[in-house]
PDB file of N, CA and C in Angstrom:
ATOM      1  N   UNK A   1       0.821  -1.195   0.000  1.00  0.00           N
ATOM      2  CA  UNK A   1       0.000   0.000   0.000  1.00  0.00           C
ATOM      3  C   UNK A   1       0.862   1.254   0.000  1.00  0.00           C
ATOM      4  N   UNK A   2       2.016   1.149   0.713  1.00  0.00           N
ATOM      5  CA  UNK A   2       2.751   2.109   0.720  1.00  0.00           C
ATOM      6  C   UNK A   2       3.034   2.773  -0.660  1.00  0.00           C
ATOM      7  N   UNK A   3       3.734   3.507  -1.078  1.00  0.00           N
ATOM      8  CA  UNK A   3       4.102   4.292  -2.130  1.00  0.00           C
ATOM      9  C   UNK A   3       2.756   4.374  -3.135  1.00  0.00           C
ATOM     10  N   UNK A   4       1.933   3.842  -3.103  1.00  0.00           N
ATOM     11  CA  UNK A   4       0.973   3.876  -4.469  1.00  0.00           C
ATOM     12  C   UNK A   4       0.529   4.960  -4.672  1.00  0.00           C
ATOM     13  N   UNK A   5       0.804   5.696  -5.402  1.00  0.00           N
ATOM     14  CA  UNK A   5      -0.095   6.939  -6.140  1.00  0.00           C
ATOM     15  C   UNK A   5      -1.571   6.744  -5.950  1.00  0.00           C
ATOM     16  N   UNK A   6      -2.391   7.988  -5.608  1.00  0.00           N
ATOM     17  CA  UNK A   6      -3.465   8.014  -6.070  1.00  0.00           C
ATOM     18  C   UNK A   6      -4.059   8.933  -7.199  1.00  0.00           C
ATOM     19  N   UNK A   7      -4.999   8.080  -8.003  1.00  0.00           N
ATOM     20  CA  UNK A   7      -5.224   8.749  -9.089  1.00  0.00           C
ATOM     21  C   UNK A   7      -6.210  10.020  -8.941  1.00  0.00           C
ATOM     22  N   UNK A   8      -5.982  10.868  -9.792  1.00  0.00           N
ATOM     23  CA  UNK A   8      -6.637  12.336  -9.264  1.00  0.00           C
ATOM     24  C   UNK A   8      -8.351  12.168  -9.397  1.00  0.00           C
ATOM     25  N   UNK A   9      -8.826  11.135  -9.755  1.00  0.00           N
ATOM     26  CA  UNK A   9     -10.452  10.861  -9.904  1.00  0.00           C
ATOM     27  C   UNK A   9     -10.390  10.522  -8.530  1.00  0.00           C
ATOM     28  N   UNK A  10      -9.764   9.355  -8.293  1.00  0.00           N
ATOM     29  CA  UNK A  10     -10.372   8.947  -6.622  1.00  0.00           C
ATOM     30  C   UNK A  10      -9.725   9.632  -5.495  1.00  0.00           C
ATOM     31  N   UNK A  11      -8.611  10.789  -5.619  1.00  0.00           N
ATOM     32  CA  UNK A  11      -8.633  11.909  -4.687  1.00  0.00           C
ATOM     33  C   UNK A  11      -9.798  12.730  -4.589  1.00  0.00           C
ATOM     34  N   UNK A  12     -10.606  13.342  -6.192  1.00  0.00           N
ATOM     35  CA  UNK A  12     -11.493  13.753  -6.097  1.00  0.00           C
ATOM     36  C   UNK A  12     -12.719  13.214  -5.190  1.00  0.00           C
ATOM     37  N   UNK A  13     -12.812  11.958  -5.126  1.00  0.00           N
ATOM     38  CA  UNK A  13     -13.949  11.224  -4.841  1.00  0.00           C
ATOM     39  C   UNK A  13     -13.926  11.640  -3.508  1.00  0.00           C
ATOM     40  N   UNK A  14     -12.742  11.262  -3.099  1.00  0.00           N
ATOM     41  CA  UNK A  14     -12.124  11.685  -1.522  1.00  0.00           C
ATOM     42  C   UNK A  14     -12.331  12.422  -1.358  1.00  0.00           C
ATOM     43  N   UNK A  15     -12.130  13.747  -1.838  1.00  0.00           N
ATOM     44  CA  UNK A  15     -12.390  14.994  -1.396  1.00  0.00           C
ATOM     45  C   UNK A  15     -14.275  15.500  -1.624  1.00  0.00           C
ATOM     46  N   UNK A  16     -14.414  14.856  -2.251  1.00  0.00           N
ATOM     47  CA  UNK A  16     -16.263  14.966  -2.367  1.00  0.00           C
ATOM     48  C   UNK A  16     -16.464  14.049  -0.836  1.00  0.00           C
ATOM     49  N   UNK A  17     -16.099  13.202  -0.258  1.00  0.00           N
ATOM     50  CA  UNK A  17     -16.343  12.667   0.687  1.00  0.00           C
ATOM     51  C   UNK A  17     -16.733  13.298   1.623  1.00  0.00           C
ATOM     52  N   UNK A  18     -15.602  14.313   1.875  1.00  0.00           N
ATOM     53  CA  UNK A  18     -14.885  14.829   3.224  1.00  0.00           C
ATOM     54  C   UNK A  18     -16.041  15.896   3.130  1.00  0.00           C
ATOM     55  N   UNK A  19     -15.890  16.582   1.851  1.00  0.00           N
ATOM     56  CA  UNK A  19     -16.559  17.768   2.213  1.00  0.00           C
ATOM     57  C   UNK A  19     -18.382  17.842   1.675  1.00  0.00           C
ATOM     58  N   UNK A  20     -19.176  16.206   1.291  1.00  0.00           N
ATOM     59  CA  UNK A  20     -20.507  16.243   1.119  1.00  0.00           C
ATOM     60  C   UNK A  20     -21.099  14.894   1.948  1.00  0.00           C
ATOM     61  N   UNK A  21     -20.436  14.491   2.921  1.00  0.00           N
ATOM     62  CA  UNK A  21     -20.595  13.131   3.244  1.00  0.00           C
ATOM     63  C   UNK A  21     -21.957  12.490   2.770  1.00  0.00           C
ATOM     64  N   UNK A  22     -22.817  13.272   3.113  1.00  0.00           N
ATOM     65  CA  UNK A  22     -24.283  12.868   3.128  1.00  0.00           C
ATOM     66  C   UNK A  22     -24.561  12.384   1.574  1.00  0.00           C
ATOM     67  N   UNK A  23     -23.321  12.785   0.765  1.00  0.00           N
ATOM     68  CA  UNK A  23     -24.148  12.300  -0.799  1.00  0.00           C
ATOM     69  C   UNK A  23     -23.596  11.003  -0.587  1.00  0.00           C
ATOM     70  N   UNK A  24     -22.842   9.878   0.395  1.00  0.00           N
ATOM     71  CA  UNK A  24     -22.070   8.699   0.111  1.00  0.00           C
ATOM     72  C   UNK A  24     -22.890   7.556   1.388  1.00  0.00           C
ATOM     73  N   UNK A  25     -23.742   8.373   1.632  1.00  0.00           N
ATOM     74  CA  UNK A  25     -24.742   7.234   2.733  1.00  0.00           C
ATOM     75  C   UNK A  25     -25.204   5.750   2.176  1.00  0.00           C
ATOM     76  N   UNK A  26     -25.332   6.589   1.211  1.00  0.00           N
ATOM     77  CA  UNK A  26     -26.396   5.458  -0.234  1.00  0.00           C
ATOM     78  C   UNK A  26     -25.699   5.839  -1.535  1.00  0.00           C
ATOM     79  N   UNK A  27     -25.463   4.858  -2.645  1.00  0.00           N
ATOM     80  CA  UNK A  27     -25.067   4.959  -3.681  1.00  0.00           C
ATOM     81  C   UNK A  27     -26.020   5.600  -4.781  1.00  0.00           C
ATOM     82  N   UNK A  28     -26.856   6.270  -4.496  1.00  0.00           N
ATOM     83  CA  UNK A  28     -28.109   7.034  -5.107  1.00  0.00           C
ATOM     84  C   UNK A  28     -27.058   7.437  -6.782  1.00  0.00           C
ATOM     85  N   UNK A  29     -26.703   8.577  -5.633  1.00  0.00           N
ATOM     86  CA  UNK A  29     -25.826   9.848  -7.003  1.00  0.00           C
ATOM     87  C   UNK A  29     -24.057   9.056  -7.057  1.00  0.00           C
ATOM     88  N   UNK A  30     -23.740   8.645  -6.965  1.00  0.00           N
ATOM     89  CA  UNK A  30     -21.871   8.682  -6.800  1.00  0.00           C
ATOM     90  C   UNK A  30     -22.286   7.146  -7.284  1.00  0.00           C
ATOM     91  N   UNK A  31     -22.362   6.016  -6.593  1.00  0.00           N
ATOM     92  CA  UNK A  31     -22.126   4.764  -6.845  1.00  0.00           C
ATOM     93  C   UNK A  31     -22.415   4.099  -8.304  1.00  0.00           C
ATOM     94  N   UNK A  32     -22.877   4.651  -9.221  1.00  0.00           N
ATOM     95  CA  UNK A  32     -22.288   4.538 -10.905  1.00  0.00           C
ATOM     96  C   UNK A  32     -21.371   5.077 -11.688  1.00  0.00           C
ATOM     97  N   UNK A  33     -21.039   5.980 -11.087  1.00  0.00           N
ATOM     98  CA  UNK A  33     -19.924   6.855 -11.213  1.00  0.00           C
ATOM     99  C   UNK A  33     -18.474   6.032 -10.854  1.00  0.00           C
ATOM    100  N   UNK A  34     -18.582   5.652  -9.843  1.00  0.00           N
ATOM    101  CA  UNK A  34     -17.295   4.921  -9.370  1.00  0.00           C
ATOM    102  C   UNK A  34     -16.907   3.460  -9.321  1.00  0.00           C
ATOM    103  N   UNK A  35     -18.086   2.736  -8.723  1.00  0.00           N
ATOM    104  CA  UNK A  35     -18.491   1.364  -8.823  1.00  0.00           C
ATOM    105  C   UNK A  35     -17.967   0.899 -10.002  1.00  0.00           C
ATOM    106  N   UNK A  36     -17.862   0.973 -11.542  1.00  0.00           N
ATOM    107  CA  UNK A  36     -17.516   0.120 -12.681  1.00  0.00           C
ATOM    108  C   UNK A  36     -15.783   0.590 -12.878  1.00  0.00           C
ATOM    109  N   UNK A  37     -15.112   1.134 -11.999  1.00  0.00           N
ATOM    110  CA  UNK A  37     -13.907   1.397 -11.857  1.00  0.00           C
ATOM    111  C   UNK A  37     -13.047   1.084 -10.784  1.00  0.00           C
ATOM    112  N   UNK A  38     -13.531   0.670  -9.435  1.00  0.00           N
ATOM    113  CA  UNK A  38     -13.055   0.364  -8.446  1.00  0.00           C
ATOM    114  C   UNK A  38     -12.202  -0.983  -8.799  1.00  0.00           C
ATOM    115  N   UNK A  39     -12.630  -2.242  -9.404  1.00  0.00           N
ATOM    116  CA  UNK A  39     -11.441  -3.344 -10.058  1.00  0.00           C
ATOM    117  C   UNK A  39      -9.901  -2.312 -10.385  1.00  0.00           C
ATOM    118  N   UNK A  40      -9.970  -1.446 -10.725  1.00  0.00           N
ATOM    119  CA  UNK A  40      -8.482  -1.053 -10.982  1.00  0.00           C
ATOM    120  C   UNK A  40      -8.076   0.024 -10.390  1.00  0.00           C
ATOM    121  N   UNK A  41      -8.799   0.090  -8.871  1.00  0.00           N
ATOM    122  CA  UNK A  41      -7.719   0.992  -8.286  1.00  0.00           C
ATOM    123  C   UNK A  41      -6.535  -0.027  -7.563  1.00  0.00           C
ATOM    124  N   UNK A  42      -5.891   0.443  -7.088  1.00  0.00           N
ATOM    125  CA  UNK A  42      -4.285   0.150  -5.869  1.00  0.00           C
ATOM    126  C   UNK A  42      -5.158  -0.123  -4.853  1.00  0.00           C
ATOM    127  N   UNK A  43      -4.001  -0.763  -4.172  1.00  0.00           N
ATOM    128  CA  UNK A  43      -4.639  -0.811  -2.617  1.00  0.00           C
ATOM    129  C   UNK A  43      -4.524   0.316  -1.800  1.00  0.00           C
ATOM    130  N   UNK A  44      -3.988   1.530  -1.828  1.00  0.00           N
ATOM    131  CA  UNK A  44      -3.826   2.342  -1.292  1.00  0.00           C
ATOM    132  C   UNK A  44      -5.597   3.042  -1.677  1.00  0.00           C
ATOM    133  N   UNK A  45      -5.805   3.214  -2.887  1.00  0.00           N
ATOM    134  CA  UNK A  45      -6.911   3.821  -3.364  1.00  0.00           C
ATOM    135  C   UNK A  45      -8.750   3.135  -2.541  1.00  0.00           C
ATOM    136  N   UNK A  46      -8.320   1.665  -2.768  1.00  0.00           N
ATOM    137  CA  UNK A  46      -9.417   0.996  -2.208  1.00  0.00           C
ATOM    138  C   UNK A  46      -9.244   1.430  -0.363  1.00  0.00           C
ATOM    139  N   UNK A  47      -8.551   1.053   0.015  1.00  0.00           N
ATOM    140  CA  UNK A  47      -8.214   1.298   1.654  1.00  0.00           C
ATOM    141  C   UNK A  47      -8.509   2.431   2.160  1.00  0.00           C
ATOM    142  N   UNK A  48      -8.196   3.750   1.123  1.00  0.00           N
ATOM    143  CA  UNK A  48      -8.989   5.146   1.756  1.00  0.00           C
ATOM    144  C   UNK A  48     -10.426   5.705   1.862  1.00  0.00           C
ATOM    145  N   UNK A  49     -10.495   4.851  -0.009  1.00  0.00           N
ATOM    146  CA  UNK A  49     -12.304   4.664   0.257  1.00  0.00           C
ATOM    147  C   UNK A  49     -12.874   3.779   1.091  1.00  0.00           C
ATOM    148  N   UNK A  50     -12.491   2.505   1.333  1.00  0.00           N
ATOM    149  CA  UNK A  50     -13.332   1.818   2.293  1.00  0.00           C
ATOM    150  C   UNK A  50     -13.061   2.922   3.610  1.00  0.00           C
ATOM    151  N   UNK A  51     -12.081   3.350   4.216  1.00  0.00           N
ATOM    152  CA  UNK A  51     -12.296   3.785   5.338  1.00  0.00           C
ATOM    153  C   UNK A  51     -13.409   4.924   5.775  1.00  0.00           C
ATOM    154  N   UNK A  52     -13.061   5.681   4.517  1.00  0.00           N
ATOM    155  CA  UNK A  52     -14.068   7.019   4.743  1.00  0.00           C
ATOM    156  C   UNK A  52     -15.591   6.129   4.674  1.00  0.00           C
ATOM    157  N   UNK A  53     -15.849   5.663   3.548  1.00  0.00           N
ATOM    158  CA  UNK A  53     -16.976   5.108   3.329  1.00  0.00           C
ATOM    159  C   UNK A  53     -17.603   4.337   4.748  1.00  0.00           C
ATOM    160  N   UNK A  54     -16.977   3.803   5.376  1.00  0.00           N
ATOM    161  CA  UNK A  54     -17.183   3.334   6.565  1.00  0.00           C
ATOM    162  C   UNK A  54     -17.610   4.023   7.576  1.00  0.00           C
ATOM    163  N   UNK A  55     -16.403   5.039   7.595  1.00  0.00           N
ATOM    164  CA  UNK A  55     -17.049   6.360   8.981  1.00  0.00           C
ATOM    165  C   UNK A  55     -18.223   7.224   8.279  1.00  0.00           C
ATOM    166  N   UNK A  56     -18.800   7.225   7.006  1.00  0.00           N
ATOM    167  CA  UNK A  56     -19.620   7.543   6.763  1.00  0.00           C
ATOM    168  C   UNK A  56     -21.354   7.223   7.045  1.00  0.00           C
ATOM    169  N   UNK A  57     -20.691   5.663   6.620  1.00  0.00           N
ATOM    170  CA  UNK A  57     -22.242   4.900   7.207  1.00  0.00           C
ATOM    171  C   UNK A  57     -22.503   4.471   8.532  1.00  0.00           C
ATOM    172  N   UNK A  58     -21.212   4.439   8.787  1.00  0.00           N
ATOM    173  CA  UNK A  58     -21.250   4.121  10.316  1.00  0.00           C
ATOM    174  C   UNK A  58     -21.796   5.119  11.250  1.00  0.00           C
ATOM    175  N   UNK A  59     -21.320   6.688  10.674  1.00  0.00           N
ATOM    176  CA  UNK A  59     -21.642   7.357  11.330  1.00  0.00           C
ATOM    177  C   UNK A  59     -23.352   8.013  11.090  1.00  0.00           C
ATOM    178  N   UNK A  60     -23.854   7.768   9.586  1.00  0.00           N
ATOM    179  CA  UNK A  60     -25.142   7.470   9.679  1.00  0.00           C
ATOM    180  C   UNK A  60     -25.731   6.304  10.361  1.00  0.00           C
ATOM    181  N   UNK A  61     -25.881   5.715  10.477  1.00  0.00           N
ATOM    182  CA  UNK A  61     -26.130   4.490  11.754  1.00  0.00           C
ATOM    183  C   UNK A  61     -26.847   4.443  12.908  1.00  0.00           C
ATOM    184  N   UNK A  62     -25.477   5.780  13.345  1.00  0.00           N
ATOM    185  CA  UNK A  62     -25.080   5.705  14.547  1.00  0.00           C
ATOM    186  C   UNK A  62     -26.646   6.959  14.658  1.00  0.00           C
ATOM    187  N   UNK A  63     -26.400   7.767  14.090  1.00  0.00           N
ATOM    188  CA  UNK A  63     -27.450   8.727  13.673  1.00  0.00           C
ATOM    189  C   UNK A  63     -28.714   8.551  14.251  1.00  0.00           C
ATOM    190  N   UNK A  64     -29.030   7.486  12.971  1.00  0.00           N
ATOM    191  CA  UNK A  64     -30.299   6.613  12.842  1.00  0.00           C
ATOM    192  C   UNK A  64     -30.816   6.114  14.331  1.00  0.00           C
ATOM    193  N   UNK A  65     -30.037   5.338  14.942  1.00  0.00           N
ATOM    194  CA  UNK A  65     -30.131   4.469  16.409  1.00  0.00           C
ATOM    195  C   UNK A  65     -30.392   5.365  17.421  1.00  0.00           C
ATOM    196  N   UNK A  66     -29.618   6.367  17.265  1.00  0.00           N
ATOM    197  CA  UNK A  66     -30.145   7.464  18.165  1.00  0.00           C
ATOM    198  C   UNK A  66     -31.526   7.996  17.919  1.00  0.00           C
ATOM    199  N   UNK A  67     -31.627   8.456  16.978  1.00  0.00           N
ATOM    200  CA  UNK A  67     -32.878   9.223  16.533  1.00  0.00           C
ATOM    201  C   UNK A  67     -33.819   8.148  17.396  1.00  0.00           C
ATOM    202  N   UNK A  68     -34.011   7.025  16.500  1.00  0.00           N
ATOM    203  CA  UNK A  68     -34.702   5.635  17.032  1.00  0.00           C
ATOM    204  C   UNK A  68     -34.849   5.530  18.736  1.00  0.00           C
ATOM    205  N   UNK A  69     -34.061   5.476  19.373  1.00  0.00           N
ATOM    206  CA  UNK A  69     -33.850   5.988  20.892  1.00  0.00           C
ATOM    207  C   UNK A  69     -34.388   6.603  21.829  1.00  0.00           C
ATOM    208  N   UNK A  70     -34.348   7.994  20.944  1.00  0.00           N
ATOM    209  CA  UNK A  70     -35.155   8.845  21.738  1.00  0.00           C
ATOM    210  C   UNK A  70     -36.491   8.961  21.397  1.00  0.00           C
ATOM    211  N   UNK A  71     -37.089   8.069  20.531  1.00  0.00           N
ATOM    212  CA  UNK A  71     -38.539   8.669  20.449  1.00  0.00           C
ATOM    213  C   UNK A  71     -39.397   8.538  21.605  1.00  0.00           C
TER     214      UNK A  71
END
């Protein structure tokens, strides 16, 4: 994973992450976009998206359970 370049589409993606999370809850808008390209990223590339993608839904979830909670 070390040294692998990332390609400037899936920095972009990354950076749409960070700064729209809420569009990556659900593959609505983004997940055709990226999905028929993910086979050829690096492992460096897959490993940053799974992570964000993770604290994303996770942190919708977490959201959700609460909301659920307090009613």
């Amino acid at each position: 994973m070390e040294g692998e370049e990332l390609h400037p589409a899936v920095k972009l993606l990354l950076t749409r992450m960070q700064s729209h999370p809420d569009e990556f809850v659900n593959d609505v808008r983004w997940g055709s976009k990226y999905q028929p390209y993910k086979t050829h990223w690096n492992a460096t590339e897959k490993g940053l998206f799974n992570a964000k993608i993770r604290e994303i839904r996770m942190h919708s979830m977490h959201e959700s359970l609460m909301k659920e909670l307090l009613r």
